[in-house]
Protein backbone atom coordinates (compact mmCIF):
# COMPACT_ATOMS: atom_id res chain seq x y z
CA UNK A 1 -72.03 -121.16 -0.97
CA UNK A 2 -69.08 -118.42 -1.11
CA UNK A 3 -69.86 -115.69 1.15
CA UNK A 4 -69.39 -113.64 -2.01
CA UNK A 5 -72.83 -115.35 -3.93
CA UNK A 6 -74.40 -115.23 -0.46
CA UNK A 7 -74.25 -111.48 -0.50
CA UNK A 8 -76.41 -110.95 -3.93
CA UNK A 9 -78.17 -113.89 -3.99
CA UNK A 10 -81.27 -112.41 -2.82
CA UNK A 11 -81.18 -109.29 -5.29
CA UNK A 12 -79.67 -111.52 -8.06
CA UNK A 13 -83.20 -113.65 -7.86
CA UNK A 14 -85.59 -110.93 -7.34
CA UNK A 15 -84.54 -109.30 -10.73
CA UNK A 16 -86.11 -112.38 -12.09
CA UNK A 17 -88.77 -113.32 -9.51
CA UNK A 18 -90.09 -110.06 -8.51
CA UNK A 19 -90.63 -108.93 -4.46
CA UNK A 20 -94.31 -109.82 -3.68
CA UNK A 21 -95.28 -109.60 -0.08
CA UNK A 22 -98.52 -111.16 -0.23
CA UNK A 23 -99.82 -114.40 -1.77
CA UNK A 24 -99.97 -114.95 -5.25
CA UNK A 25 -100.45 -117.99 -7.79
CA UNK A 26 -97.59 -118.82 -10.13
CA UNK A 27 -97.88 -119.49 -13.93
CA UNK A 28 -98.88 -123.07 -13.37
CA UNK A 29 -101.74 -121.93 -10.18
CA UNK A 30 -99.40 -123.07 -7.07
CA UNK A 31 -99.79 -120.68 -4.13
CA UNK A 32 -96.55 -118.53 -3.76
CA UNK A 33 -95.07 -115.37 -1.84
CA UNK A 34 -92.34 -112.77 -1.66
CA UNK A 35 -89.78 -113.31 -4.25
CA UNK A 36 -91.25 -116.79 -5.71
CA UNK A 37 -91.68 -118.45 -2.57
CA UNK A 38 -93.83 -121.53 -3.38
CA UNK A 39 -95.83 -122.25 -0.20
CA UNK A 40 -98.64 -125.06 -1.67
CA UNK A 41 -99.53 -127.37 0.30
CA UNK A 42 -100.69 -125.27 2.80
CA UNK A 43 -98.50 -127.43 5.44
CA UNK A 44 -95.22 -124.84 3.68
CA UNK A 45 -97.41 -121.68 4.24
CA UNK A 46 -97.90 -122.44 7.60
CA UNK A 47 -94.54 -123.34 8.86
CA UNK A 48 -93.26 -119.37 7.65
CA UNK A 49 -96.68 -118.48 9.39
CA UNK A 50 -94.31 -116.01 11.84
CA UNK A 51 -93.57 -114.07 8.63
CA UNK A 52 -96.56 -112.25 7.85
CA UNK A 53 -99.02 -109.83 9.65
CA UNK A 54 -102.44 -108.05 9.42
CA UNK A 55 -102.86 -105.14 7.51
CA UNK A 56 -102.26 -102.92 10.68
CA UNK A 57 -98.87 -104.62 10.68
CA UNK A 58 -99.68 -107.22 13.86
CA UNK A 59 -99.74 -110.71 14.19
CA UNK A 60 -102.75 -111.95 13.65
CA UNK A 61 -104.56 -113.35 16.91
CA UNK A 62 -104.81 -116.48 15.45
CA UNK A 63 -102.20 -116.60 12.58
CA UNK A 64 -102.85 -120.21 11.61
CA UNK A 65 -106.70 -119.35 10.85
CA UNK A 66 -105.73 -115.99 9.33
CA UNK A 67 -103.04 -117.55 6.91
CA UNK A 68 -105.48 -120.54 5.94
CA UNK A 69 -108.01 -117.83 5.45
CA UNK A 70 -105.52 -116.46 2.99
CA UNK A 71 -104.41 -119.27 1.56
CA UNK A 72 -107.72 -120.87 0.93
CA UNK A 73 -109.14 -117.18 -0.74
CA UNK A 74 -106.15 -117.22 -3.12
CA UNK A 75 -105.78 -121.13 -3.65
CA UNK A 76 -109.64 -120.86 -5.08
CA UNK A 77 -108.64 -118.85 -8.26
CA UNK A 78 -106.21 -121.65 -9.46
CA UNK A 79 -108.01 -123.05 -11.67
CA UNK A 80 -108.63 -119.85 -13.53
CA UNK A 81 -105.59 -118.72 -13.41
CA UNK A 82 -103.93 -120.95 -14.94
CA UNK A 83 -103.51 -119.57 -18.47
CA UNK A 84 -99.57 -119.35 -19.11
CA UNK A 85 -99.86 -116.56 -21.09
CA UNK A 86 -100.50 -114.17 -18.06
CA UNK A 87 -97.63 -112.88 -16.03
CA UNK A 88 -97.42 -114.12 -12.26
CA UNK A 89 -96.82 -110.21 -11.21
CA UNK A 90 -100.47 -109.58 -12.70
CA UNK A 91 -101.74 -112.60 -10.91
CA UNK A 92 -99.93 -111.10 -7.93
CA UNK A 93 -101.54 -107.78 -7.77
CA UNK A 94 -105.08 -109.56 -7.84
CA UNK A 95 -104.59 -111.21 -4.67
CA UNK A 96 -103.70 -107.95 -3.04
CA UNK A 97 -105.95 -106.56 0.22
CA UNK A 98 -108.28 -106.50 0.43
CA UNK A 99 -108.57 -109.82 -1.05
CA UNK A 100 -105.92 -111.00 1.55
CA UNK A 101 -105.70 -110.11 4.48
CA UNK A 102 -102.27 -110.54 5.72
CA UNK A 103 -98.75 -109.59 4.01
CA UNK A 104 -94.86 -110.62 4.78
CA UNK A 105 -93.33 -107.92 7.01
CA UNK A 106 -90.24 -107.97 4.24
CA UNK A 107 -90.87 -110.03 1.20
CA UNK A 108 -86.74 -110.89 0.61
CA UNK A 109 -86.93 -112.51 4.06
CA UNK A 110 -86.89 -116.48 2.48
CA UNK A 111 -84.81 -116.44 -0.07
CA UNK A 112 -81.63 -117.41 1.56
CA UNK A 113 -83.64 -119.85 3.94
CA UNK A 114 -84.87 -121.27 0.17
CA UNK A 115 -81.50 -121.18 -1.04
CA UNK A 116 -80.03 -122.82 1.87
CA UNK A 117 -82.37 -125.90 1.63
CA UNK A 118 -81.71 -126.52 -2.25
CA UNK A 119 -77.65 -126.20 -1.49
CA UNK A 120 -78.18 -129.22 0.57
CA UNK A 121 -79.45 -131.27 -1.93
CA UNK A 122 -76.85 -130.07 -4.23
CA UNK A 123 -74.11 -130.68 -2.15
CA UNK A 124 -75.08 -134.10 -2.54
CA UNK A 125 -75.20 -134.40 -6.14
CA UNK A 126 -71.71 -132.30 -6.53
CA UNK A 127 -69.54 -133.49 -4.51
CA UNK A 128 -66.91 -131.03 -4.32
CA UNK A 129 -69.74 -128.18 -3.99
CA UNK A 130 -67.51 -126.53 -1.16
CA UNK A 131 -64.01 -127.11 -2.71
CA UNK A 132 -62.58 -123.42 -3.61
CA UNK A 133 -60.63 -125.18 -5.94
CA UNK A 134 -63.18 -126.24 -8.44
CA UNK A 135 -66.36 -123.95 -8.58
CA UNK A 136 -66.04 -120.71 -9.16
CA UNK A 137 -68.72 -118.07 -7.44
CA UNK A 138 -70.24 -117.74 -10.96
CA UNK A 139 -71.15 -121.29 -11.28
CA UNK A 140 -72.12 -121.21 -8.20
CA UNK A 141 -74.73 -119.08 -8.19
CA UNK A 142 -75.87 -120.40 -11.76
CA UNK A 143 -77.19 -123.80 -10.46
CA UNK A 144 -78.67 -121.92 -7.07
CA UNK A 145 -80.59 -120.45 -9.54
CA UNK A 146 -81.74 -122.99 -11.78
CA UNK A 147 -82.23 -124.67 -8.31
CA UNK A 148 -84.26 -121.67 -7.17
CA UNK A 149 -86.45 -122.02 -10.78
CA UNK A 150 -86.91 -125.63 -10.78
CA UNK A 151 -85.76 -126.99 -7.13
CA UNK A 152 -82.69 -128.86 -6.87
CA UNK A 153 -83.67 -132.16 -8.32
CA UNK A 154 -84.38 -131.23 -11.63
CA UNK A 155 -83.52 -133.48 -14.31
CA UNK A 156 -80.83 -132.34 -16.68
CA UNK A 157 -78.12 -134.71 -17.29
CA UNK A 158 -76.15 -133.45 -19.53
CA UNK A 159 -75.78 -130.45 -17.52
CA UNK A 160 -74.78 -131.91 -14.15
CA UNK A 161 -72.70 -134.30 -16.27
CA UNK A 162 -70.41 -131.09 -17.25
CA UNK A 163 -70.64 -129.66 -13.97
CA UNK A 164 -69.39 -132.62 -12.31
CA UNK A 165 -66.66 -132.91 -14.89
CA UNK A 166 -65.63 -128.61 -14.23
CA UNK A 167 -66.67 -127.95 -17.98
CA UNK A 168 -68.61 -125.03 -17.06
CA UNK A 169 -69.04 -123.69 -21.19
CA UNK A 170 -70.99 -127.26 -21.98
CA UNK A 171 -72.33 -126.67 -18.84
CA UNK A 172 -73.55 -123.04 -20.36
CA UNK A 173 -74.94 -124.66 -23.32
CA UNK A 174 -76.91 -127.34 -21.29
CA UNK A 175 -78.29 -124.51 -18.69
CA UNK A 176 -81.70 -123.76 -21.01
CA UNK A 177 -84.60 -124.46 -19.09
CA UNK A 178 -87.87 -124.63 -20.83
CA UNK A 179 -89.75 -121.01 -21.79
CA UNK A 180 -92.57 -123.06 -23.16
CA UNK A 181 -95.94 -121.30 -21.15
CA UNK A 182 -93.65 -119.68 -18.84
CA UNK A 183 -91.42 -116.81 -21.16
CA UNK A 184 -90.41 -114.97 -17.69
CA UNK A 185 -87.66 -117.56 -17.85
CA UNK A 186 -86.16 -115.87 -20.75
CA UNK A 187 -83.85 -113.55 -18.81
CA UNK A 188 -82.74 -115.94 -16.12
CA UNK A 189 -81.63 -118.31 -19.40
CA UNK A 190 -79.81 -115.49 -20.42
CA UNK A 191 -77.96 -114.79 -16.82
CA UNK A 192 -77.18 -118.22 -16.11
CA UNK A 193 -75.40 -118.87 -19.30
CA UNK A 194 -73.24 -115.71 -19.29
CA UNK A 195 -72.40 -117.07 -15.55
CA UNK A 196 -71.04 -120.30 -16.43
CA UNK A 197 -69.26 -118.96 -19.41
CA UNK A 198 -68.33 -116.47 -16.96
CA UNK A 199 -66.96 -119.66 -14.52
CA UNK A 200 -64.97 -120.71 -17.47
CA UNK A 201 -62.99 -117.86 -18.46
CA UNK A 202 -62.76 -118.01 -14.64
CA UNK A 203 -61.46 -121.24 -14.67
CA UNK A 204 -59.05 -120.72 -17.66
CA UNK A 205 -57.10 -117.43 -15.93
CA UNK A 206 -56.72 -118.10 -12.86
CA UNK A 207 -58.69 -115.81 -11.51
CA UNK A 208 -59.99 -116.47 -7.81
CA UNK A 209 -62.97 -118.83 -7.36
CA UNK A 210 -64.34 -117.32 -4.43
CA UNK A 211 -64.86 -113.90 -5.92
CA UNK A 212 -68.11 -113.26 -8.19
CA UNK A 213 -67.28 -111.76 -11.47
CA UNK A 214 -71.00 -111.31 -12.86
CA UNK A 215 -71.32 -107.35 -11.94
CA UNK A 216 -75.15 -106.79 -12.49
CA UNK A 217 -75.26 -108.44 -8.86
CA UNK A 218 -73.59 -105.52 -7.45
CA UNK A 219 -76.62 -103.34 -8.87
CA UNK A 220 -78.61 -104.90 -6.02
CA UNK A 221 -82.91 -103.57 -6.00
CA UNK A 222 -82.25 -100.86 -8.60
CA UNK A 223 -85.33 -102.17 -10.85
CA UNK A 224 -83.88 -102.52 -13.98
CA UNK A 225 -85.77 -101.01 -16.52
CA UNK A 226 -85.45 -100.96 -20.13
CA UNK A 227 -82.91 -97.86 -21.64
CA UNK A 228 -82.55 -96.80 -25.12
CA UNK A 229 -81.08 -94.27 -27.14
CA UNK A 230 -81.91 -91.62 -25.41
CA UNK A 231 -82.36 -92.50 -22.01
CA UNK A 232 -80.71 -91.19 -19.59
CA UNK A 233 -79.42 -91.83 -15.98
CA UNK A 234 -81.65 -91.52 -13.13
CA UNK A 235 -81.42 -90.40 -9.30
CA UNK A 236 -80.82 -93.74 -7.54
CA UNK A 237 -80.84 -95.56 -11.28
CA UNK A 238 -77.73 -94.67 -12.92
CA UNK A 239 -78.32 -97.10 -15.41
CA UNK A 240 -77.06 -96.01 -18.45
CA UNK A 241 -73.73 -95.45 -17.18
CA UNK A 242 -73.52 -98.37 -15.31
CA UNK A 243 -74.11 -99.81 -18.98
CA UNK A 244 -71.51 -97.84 -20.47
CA UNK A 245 -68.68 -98.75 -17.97
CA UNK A 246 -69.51 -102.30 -18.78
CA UNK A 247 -69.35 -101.82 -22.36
CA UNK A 248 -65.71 -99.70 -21.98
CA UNK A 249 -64.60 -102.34 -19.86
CA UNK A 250 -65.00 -105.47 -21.81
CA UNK A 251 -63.90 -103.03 -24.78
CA UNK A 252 -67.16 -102.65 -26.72
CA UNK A 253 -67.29 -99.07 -26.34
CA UNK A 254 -64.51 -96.44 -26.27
CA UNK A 255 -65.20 -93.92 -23.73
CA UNK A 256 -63.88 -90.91 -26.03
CA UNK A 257 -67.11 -91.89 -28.31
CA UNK A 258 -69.21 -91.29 -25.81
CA UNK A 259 -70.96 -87.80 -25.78
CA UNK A 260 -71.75 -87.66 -22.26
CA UNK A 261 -71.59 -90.24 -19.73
CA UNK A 262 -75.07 -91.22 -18.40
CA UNK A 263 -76.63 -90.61 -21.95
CA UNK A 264 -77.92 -93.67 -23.93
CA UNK A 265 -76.07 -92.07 -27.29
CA UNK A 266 -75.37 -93.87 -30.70
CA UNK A 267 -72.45 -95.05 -30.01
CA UNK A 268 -73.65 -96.48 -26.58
CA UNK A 269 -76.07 -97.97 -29.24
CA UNK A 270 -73.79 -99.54 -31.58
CA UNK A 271 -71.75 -100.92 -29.04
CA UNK A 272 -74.55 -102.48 -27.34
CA UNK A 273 -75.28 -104.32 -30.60
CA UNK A 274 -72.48 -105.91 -30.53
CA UNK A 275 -72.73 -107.11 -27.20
CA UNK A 276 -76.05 -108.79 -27.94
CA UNK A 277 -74.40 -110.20 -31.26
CA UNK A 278 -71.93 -111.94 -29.41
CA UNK A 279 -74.65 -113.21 -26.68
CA UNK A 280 -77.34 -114.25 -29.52
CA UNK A 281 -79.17 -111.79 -28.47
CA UNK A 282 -81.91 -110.05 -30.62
CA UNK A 283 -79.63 -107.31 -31.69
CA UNK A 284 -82.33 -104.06 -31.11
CA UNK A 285 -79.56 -102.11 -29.27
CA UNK A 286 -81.92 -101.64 -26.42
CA UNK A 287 -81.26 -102.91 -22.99
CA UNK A 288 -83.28 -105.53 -21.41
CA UNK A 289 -83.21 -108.03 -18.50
CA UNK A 290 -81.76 -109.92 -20.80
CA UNK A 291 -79.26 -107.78 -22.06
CA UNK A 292 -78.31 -106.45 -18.73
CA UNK A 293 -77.53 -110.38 -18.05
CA UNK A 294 -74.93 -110.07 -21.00
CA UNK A 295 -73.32 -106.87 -19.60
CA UNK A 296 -72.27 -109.22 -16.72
CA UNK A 297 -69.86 -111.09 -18.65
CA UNK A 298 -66.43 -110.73 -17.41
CA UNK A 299 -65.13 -111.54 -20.82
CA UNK A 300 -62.94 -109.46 -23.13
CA UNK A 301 -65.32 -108.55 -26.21
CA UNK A 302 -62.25 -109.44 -28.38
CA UNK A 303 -62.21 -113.14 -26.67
CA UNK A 304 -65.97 -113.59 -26.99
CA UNK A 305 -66.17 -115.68 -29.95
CA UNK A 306 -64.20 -118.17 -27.92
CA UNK A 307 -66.88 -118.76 -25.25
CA UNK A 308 -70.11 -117.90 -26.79
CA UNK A 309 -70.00 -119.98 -30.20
């Protein structure tokens, strides 16, 4: 992968995944940790066994009976928890200590190990993967992370069959994976289509494969959380200008509207209507995940229509 999606890759899929460092169940009641880390069968948990220690942040004297232990405690509830209407951060937080006993010493610590894995596998099924000629960054990191959702194998023809071929806006429209018990998906829908039709506009300027265009990556563990009219920037989270300059740069929004920068005002409103009209987004003109996703577009708002009908 291009040094460039190496560098957010982490952040990119912990906006969607979440940071968990101790064991949880996913939506479908497979053992998991840090940032959706699946580690069932027990044979994965124990070969990242070095990653995790005891509550007084040790190794555990013996860390293969400590993380069965684990394993076994949490592994029990799967059954039960397999109702896809509850949220896998809930599920999560009830597997906490003291219910487990051990934690990862930094929860981000697999996901390029995870990615690094899948890009094998993809390598194989694109050939010219590497080729800085023909896939940009954005594309790039829009199969790592339907990869990362679904593992590399997954089964969608149509999509790999525009991939292959460097059509990267069918590729957008072939990206959906199913929300069907599992909604969370919603948002990472939303960011891998704007990234492929972000790899086409890409593609038809010019611009330079290797660098990634879709900027909510450079927002890196700010937690993004919903903003409205109203809302204003916070210390660390400058959020609503962050949105703004995103909006005045793909011309949504004219700056001299805007009251005062770092204020979620109407016009920051109307503009991000427009946004989510172009996107198909439900157009509330309040800013989600999902709706952060579409703020990544590098495309002109007055050249959307070409790419997202």
């Amino acid at each position: 992968m291009y040094q460039s999606v190496r560098d957010v890759f982490t952040d990119f899929t912990a906006q969607y995944e979440g940071a968990v460092p101790w064991m949880y169940l996913d939506f479908v009641g497979l053992v998991t940790v840090g940032v959706g880390n699946m580690i069932d069968p027990i044979g994965s948990a124990l070969a990242v066994k070095d990653q995790f220690v005891d509550e007084s942040g040790n190794p555990p004297a013996d860390p293969d009976q400590a993380l069965t232990d684990d394993w076994n405690a949490v592994h029990a509830f799967a059954d039960q928890q397999r109702n896809a209407d509850q949220n896998h951060k809930l599920l999560a937080a009830f597997f906490q200590p003291p219910r487990t006993s051990l934690h990862m010493t930094d929860p981000y610590a697999l996901v390029l190990s995870h990615a690094d894995g899948d890009e094998q596998t993809l390598r194989n099924r694109f050939q010219d993967w590497d080729d800085p000629n023909s896939w940009p960054a954005d594309a790039q990191i829009a199969v790592l992370s339907m990869s990362y959702a679904m593992g590399p194998g997954f089964n969608f023809p149509n999509f790999v069959a525009a991939c292959q071929a460097h059509d990267w806006k069918t590729a957008a429209g072939e990206s959906h994976m199913s929300e069907a018990g599992n909604p969370g998906v919603a948002p990472r829908n939303v960011a891998d289509r704007v990234l492929l039709l972000n790899a086409q506009f890409m593609a038809d300027n010019n611009l330079g494969f290797d660098t990634l265009q879709y900027s909510v990556a450079g927002l890196g563990r700010i937690t993004l959380v919903p903003i409205h009219n109203g809302s204003t920037d916070q210390p660390g989270a400058p959020l609503v200008s962050w949105v703004q300059n995103r909006l005045i740069a793909l011309g949504y929004l004219d700056q001299a509207a805007i009251g005062n920068m770092g204020t979620f005002d109407q016009a920051t409103q109307d503009a991000v209507t427009r946004l989510q009209s172009d996107y198909q987004l439900a157009t509330d003109g309040r800013v989600g995940l999902m709706t952060y996703a579409a703020a990544g577009s590098c495309i002109p708002a007055d050249q959307a229509d070409n790419y997202t009908s």
